[in-house]
N, C-alpha and C. Protein backbone atom coordinates (compact mmCIF):
# COMPACT_ATOMS: atom_id res chain seq x y z
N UNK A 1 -70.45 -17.16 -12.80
CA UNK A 1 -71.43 -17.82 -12.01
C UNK A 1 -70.96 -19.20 -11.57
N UNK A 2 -71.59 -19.76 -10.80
CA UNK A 2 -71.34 -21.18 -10.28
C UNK A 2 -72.32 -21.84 -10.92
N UNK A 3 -72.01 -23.38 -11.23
CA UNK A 3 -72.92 -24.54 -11.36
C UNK A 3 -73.28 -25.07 -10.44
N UNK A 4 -74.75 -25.13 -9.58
CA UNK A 4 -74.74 -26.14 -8.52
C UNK A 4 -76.09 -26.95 -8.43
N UNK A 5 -76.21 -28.00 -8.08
CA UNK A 5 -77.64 -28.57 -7.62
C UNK A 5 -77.93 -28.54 -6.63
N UNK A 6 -78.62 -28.63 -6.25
CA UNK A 6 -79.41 -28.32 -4.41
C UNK A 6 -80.60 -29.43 -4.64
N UNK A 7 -80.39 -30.37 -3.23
CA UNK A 7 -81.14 -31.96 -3.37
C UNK A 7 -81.23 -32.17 -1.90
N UNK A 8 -82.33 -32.82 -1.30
CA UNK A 8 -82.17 -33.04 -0.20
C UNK A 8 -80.93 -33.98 0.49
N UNK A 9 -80.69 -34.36 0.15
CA UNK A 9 -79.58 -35.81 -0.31
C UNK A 9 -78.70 -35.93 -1.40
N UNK A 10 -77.53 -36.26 -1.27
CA UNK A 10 -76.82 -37.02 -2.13
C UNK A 10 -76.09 -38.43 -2.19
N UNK A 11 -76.02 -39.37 -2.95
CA UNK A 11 -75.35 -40.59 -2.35
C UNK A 11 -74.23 -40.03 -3.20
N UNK A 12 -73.20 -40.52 -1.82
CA UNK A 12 -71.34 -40.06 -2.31
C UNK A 12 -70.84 -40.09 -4.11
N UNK A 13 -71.28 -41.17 -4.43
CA UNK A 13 -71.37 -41.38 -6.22
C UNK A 13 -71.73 -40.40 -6.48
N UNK A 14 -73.15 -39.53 -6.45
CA UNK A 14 -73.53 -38.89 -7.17
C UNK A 14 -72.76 -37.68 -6.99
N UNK A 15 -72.71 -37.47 -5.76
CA UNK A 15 -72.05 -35.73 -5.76
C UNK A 15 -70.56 -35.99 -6.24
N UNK A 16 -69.96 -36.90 -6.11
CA UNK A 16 -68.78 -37.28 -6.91
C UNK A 16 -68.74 -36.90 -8.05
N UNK A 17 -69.79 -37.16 -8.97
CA UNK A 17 -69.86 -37.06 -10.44
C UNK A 17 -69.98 -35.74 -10.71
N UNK A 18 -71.03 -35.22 -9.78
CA UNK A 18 -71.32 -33.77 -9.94
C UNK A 18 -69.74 -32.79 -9.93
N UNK A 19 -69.28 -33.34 -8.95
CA UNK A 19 -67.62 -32.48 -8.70
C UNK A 19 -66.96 -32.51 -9.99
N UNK A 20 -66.76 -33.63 -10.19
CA UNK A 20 -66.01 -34.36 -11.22
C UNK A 20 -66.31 -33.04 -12.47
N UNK A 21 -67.88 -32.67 -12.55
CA UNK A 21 -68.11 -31.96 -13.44
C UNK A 21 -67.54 -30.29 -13.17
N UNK A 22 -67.39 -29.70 -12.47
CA UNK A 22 -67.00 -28.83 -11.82
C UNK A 22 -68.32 -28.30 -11.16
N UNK A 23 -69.22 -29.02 -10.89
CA UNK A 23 -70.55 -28.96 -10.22
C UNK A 23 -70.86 -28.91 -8.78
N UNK A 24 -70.93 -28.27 -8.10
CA UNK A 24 -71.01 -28.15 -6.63
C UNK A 24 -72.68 -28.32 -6.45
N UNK A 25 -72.13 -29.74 -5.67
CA UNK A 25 -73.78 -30.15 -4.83
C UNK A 25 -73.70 -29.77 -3.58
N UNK A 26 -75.18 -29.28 -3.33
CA UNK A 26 -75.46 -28.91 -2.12
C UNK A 26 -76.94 -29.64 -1.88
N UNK A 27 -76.66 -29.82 -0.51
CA UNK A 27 -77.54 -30.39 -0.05
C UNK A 27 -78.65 -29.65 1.30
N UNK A 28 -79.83 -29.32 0.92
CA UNK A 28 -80.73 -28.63 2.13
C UNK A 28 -80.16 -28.81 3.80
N UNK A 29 -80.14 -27.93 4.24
CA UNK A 29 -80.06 -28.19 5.99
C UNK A 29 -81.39 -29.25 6.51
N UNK A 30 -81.94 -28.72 6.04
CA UNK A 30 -83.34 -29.92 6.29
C UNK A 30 -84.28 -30.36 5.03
N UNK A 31 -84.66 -31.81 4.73
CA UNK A 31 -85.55 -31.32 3.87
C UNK A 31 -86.96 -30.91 3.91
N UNK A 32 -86.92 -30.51 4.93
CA UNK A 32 -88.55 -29.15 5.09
C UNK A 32 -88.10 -27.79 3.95
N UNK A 33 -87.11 -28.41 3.82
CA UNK A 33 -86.46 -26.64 3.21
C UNK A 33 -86.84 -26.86 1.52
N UNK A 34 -86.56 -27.78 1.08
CA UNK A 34 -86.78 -28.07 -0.39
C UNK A 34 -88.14 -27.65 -0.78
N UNK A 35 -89.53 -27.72 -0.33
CA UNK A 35 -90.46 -27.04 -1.19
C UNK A 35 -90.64 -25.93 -1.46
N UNK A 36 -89.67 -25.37 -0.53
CA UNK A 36 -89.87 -23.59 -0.32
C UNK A 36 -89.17 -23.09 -1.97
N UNK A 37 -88.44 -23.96 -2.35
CA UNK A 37 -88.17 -23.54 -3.81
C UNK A 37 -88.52 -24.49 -4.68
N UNK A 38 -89.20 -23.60 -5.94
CA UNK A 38 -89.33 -24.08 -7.48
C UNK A 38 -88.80 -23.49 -8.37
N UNK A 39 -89.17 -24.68 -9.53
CA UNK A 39 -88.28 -24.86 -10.58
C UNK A 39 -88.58 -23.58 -11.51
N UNK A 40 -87.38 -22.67 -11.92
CA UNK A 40 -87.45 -21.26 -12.60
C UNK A 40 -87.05 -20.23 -11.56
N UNK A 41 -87.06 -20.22 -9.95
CA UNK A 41 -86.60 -19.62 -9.23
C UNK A 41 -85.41 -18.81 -9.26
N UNK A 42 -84.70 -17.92 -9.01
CA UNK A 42 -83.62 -17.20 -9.13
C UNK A 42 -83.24 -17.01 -7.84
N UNK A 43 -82.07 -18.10 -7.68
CA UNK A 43 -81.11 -18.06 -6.68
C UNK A 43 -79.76 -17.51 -6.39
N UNK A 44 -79.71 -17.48 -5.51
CA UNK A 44 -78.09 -16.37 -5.40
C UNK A 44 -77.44 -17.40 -3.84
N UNK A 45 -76.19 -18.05 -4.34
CA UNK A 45 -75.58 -18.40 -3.56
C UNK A 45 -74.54 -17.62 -2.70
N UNK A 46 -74.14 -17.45 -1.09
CA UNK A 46 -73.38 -16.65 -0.90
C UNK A 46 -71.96 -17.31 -0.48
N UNK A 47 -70.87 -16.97 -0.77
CA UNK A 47 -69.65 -16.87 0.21
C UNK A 47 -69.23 -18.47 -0.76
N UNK A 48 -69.47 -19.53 -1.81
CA UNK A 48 -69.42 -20.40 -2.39
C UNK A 48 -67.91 -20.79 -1.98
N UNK A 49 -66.45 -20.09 -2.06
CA UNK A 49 -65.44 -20.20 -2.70
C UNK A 49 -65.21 -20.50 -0.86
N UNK A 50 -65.67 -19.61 -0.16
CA UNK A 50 -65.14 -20.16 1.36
C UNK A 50 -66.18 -21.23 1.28
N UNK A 51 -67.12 -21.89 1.24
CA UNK A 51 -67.98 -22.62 1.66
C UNK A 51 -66.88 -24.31 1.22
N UNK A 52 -66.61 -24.12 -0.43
CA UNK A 52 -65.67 -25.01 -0.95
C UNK A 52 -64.22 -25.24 0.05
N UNK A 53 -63.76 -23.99 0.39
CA UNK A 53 -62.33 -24.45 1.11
C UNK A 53 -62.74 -24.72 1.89
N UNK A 54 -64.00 -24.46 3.02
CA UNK A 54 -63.86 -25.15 4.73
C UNK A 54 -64.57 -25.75 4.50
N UNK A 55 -65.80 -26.32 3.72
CA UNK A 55 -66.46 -27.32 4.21
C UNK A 55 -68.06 -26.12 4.32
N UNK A 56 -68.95 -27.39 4.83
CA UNK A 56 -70.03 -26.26 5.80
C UNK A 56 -70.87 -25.98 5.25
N UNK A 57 -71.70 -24.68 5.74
CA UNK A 57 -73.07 -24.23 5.09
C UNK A 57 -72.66 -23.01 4.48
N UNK A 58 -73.68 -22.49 3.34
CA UNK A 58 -74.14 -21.14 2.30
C UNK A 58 -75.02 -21.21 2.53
N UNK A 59 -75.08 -19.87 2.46
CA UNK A 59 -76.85 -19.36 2.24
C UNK A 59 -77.35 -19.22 1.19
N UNK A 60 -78.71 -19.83 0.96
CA UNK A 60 -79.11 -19.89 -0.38
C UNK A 60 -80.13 -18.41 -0.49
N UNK A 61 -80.32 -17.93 -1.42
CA UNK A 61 -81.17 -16.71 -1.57
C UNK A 61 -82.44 -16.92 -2.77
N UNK A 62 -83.46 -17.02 -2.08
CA UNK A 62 -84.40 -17.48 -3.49
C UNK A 62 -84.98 -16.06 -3.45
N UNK A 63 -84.40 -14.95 -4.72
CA UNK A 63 -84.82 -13.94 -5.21
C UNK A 63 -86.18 -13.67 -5.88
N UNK A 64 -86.57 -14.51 -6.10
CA UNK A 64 -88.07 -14.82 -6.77
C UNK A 64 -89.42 -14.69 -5.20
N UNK A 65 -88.57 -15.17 -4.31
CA UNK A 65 -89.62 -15.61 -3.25
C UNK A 65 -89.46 -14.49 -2.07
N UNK A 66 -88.56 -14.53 -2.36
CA UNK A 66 -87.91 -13.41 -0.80
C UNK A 66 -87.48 -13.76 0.45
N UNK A 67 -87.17 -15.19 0.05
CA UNK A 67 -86.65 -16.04 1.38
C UNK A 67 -85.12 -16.27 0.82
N UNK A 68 -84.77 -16.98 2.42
CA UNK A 68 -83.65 -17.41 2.42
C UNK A 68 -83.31 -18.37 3.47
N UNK A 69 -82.64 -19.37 3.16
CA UNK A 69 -82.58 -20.82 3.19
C UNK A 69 -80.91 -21.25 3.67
N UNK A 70 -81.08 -22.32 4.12
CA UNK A 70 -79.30 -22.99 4.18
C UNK A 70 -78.51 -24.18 3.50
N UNK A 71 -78.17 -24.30 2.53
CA UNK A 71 -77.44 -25.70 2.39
C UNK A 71 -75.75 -26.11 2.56
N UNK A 72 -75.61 -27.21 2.56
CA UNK A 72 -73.90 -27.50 3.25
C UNK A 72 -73.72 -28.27 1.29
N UNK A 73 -72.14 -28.39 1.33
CA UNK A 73 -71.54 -28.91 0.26
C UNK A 73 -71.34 -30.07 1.01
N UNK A 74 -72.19 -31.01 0.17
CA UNK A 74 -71.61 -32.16 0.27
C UNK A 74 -71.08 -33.18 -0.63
N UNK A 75 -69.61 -32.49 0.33
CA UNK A 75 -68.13 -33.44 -0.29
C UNK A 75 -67.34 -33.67 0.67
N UNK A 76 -66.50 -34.24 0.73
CA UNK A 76 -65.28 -34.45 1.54
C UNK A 76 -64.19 -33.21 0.98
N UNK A 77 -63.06 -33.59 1.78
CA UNK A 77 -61.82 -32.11 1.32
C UNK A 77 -61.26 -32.30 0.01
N UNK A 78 -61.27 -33.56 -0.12
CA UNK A 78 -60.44 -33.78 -1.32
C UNK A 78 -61.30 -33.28 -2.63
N UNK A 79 -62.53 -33.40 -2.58
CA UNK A 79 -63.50 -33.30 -3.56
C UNK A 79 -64.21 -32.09 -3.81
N UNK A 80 -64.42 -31.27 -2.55
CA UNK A 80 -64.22 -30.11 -2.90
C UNK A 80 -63.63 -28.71 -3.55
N UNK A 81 -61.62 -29.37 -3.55
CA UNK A 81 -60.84 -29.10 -4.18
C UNK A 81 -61.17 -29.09 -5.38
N UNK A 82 -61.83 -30.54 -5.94
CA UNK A 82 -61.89 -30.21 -7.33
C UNK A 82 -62.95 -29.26 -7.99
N UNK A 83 -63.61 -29.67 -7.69
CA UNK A 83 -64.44 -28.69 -7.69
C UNK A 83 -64.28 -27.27 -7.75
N UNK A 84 -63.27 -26.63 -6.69
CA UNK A 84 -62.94 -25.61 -6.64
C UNK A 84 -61.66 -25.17 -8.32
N UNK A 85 -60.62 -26.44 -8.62
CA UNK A 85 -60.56 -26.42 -9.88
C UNK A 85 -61.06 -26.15 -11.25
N UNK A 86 -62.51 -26.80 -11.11
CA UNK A 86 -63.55 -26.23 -12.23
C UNK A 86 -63.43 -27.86 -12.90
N UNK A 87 -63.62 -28.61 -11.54
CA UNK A 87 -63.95 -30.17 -12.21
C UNK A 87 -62.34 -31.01 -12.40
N UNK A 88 -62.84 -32.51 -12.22
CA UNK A 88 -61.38 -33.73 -12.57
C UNK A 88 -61.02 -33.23 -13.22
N UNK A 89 -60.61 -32.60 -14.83
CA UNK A 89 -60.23 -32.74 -15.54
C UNK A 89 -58.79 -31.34 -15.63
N UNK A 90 -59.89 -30.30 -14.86
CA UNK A 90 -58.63 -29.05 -14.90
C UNK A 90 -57.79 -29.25 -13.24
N UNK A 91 -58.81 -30.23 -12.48
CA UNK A 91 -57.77 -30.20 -11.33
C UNK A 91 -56.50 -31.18 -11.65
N UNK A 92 -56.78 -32.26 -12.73
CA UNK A 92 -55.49 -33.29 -12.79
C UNK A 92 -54.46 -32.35 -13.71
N UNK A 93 -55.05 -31.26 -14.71
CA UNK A 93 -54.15 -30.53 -15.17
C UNK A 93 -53.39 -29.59 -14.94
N UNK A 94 -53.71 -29.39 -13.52
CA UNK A 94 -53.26 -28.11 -12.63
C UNK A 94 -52.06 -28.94 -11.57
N UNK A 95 -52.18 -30.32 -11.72
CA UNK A 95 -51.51 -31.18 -10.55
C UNK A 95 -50.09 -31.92 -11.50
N UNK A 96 -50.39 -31.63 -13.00
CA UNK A 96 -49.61 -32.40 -13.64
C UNK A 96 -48.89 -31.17 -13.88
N UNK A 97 -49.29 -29.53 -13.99
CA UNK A 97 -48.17 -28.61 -14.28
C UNK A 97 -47.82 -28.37 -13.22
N UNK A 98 -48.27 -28.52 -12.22
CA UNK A 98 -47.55 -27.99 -10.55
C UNK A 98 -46.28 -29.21 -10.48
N UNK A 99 -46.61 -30.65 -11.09
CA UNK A 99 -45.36 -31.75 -10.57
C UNK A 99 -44.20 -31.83 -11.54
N UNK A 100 -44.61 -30.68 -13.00
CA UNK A 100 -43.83 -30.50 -14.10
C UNK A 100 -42.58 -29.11 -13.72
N UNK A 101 -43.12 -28.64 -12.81
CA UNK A 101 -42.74 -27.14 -12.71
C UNK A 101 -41.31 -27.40 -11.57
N UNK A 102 -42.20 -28.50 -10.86
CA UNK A 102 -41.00 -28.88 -9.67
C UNK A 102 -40.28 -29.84 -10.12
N UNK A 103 -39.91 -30.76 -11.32
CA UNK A 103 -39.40 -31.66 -11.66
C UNK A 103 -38.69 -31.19 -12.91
């Protein structure tokens, strides 16, 4: 499964931290969209792993409700990467055996 939060907003810090965690924030296409889901809902994110490499929007799926919704990752490229790592900690360890392997 994925870890993610879904917020109308993020300030750059925060979704930073979230990455950092291997946490993918997403943020509503609009926030008209945020009441349409509550808390206990069962969501199903689609296409996550392309959403992380290009950037952009997923579709969110609230299985509980029977709707479906849009949010974008918001990160920049670099930060998405990590993320796509599974957080700072396995992406600096994946960057220190990739510069060990060539050295």
């Amino acid at each position: 499964g994925v870890r993610a939060v879904l917020a109308r907003a993020f300030a750059p810090a925060h979704a930073r931290a979230l990455a950092a965690q291997g946490v993918v924030p997403l943020a509503w296409r609009t926030p008209a969209d945020a009441p349409g889901v509550c808390a206990g809902d069962e969501l199903e994110l689609t296409d996550v792993d392309e959403a992380l490499a290009r950037g952009g929007w997923l579709a969110v799926r609230d299985l509980t409700r029977g709707t479906a919704l849009w949010a974008r990752v918001a990160l920049d490229d670099a930060w998405r990467e990590v993320v796509r790592a599974g957080g700072l900690v396995a992406a600096l360890s994946r960057a220190q055996q990739a510069a060990g392997a060539e050295g």
